[in-house]
N, C-alpha and C. Protein backbone atom coordinates (compact mmCIF):
# COMPACT_ATOMS: atom_id res chain seq x y z
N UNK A 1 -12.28 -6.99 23.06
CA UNK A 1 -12.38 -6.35 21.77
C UNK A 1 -12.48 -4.86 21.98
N UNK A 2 -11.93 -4.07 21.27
CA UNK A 2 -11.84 -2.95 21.39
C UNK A 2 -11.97 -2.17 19.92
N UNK A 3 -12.41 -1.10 19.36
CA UNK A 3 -12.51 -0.19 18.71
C UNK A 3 -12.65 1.49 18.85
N UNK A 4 -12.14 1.81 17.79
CA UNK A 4 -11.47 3.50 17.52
C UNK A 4 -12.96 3.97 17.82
N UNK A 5 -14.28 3.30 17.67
CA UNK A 5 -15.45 4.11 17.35
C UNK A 5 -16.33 3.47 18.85
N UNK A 6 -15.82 2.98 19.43
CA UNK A 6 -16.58 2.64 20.57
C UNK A 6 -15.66 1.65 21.92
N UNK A 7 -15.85 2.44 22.77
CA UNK A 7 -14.59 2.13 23.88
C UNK A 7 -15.11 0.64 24.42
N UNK A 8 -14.60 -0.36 25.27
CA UNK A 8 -14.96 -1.58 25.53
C UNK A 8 -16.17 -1.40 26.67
N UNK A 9 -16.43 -0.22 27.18
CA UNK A 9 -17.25 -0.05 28.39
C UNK A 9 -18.60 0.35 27.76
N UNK A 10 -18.65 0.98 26.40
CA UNK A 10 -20.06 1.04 25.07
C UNK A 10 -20.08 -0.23 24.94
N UNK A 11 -19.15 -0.59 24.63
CA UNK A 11 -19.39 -2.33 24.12
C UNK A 11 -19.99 -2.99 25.26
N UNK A 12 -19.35 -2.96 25.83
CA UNK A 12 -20.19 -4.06 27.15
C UNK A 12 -21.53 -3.58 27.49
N UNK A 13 -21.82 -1.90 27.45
CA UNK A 13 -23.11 -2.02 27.82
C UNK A 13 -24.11 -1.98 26.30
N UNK A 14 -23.74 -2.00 25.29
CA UNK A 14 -24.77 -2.43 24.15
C UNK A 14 -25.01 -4.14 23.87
N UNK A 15 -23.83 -4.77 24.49
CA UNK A 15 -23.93 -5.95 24.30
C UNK A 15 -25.34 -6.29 24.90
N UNK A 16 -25.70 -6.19 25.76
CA UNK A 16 -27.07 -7.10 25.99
C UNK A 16 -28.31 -6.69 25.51
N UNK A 17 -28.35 -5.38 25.17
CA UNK A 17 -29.22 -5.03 23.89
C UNK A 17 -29.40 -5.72 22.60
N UNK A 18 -28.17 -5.55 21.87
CA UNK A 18 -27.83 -6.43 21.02
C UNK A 18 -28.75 -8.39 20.88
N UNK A 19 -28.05 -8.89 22.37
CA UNK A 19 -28.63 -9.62 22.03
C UNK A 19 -29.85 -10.01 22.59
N UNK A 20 -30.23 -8.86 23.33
CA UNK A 20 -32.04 -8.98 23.37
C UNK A 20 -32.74 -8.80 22.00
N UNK A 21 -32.16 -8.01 20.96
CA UNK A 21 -32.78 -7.84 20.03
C UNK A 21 -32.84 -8.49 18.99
N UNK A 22 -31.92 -9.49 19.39
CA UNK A 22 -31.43 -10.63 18.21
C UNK A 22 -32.21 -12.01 18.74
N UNK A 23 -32.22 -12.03 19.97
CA UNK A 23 -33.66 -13.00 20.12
C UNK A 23 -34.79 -12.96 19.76
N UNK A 24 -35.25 -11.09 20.22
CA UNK A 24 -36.43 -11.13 20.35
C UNK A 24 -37.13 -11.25 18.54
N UNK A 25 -36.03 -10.87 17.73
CA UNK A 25 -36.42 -10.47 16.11
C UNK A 25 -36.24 -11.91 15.80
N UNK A 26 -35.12 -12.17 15.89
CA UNK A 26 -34.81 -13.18 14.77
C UNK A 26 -34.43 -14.78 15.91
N UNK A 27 -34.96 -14.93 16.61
CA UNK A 27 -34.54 -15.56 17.64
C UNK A 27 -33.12 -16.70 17.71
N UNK A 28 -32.47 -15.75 18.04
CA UNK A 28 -30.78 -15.90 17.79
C UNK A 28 -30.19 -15.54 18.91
N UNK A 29 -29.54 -16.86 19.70
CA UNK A 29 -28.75 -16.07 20.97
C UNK A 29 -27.55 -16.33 20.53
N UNK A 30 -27.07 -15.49 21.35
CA UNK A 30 -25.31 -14.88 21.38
C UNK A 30 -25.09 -14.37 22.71
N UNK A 31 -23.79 -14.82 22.64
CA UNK A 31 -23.24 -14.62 23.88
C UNK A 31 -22.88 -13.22 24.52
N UNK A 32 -22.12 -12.78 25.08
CA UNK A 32 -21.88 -11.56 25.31
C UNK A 32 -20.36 -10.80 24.68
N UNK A 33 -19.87 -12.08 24.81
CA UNK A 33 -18.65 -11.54 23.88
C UNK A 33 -18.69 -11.57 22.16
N UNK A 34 -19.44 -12.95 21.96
CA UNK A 34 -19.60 -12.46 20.54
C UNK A 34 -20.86 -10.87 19.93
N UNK A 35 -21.51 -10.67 20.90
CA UNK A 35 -22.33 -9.66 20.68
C UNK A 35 -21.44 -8.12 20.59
N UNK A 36 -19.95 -8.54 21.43
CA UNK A 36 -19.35 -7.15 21.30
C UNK A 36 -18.64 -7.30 20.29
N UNK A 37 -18.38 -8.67 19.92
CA UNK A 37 -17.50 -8.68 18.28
C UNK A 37 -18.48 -8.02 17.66
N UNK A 38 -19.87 -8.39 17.86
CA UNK A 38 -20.54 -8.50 16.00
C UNK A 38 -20.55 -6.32 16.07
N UNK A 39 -21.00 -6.07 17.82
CA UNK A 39 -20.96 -4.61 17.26
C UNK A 39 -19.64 -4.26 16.92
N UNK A 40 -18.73 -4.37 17.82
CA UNK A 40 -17.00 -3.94 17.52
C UNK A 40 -16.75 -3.86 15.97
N UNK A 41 -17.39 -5.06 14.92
CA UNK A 41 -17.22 -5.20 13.49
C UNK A 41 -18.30 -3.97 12.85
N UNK A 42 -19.64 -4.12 13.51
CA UNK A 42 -20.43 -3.06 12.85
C UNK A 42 -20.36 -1.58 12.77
N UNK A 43 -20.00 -1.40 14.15
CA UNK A 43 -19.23 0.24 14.08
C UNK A 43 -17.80 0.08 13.01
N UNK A 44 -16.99 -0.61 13.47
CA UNK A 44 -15.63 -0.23 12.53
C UNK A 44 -16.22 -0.20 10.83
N UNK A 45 -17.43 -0.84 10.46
CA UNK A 45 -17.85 -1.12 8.83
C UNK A 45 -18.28 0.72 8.94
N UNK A 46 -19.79 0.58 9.48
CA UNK A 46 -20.86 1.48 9.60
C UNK A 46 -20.20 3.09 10.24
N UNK A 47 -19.49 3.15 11.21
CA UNK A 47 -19.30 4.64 11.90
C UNK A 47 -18.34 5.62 10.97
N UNK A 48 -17.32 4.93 10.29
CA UNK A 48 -16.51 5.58 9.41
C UNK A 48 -17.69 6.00 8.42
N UNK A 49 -18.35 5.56 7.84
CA UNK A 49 -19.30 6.04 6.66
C UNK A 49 -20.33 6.95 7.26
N UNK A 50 -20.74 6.69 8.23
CA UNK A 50 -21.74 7.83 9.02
C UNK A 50 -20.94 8.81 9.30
N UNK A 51 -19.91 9.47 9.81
CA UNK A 51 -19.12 10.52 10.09
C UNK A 51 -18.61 11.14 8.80
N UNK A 52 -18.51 10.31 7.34
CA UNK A 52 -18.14 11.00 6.37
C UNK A 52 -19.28 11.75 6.27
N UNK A 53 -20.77 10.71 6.02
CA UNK A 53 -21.59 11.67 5.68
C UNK A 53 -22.22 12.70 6.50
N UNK A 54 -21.94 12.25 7.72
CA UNK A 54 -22.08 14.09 8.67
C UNK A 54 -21.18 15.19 8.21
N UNK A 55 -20.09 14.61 8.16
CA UNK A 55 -18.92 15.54 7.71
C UNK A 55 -19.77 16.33 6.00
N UNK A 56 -19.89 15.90 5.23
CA UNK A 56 -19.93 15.73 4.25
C UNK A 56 -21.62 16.88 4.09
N UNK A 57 -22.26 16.53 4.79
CA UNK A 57 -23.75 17.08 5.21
C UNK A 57 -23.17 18.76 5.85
N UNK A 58 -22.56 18.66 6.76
CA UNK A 58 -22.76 20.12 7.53
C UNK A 58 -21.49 20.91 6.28
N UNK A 59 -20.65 20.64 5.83
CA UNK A 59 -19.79 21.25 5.28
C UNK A 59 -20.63 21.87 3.84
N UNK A 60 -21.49 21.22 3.69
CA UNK A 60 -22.40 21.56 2.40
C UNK A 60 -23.88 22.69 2.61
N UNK A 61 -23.94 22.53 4.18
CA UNK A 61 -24.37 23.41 4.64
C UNK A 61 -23.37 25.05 5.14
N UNK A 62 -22.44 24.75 5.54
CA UNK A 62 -21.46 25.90 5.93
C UNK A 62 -21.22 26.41 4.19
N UNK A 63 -20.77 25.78 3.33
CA UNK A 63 -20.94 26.17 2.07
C UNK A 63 -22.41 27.46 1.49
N UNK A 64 -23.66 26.48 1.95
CA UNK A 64 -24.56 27.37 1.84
C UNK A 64 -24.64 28.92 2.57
N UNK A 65 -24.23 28.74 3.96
CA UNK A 65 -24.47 29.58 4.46
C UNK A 65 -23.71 30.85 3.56
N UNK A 66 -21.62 30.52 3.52
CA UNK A 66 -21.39 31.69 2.99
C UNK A 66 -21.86 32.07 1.92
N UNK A 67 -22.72 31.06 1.01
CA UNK A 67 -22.73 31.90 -0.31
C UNK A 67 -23.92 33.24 -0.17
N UNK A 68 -24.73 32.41 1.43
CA UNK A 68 -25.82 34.14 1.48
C UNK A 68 -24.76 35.13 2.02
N UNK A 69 -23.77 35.20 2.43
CA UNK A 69 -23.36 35.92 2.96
C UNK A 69 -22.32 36.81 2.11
N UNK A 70 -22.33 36.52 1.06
CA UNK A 70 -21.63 36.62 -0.66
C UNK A 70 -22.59 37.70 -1.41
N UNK A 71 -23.97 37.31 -0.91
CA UNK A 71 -24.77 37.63 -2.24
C UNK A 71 -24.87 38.91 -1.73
N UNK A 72 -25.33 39.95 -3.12
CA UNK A 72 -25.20 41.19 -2.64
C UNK A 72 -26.40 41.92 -1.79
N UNK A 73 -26.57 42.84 -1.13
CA UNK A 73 -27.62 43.22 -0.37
C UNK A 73 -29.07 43.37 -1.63
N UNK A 74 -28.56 44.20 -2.52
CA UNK A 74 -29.51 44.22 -3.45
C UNK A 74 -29.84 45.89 -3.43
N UNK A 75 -28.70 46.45 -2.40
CA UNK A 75 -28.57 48.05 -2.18
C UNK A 75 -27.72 48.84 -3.38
């Protein structure tokens, strides 16, 4: 499995996180390949919407900045 938001070598090493944490919470094992599906699916849902709203966050900040840089000295 592979994805635009995480190369197969992220995947393989979050996989056993994944499902340490899915035992240890909800005690649920999974294998290692389905653990890189379930992230492979969660980044492709989740990373597009997190990068809009970074995108979306600093551009509203660069916005702020020029408008001090707009305003008049007050000279």
């Amino acid at each position: 499995m592979s994805t635009p938001w995480l190369p197969p070598e992220q995947l393989a090493a979050l996989a056993p996180e994944l499902q340490a944490y899915l035992a240890r919470e909800f005690d649920v094992e999974l294998g290692g390949f389905d653990a890189q599906f379930v992230l492979g699916f969660v980044a492709d849902k989740v990373a597009p919407l997190a990068c809009k709203r970074g995108v979306t966050e600093r551009f509203e900040r660069l916005q702020d900045d020029l408008w001090q840089l707009e305003l008049p000295s007050g000279k």
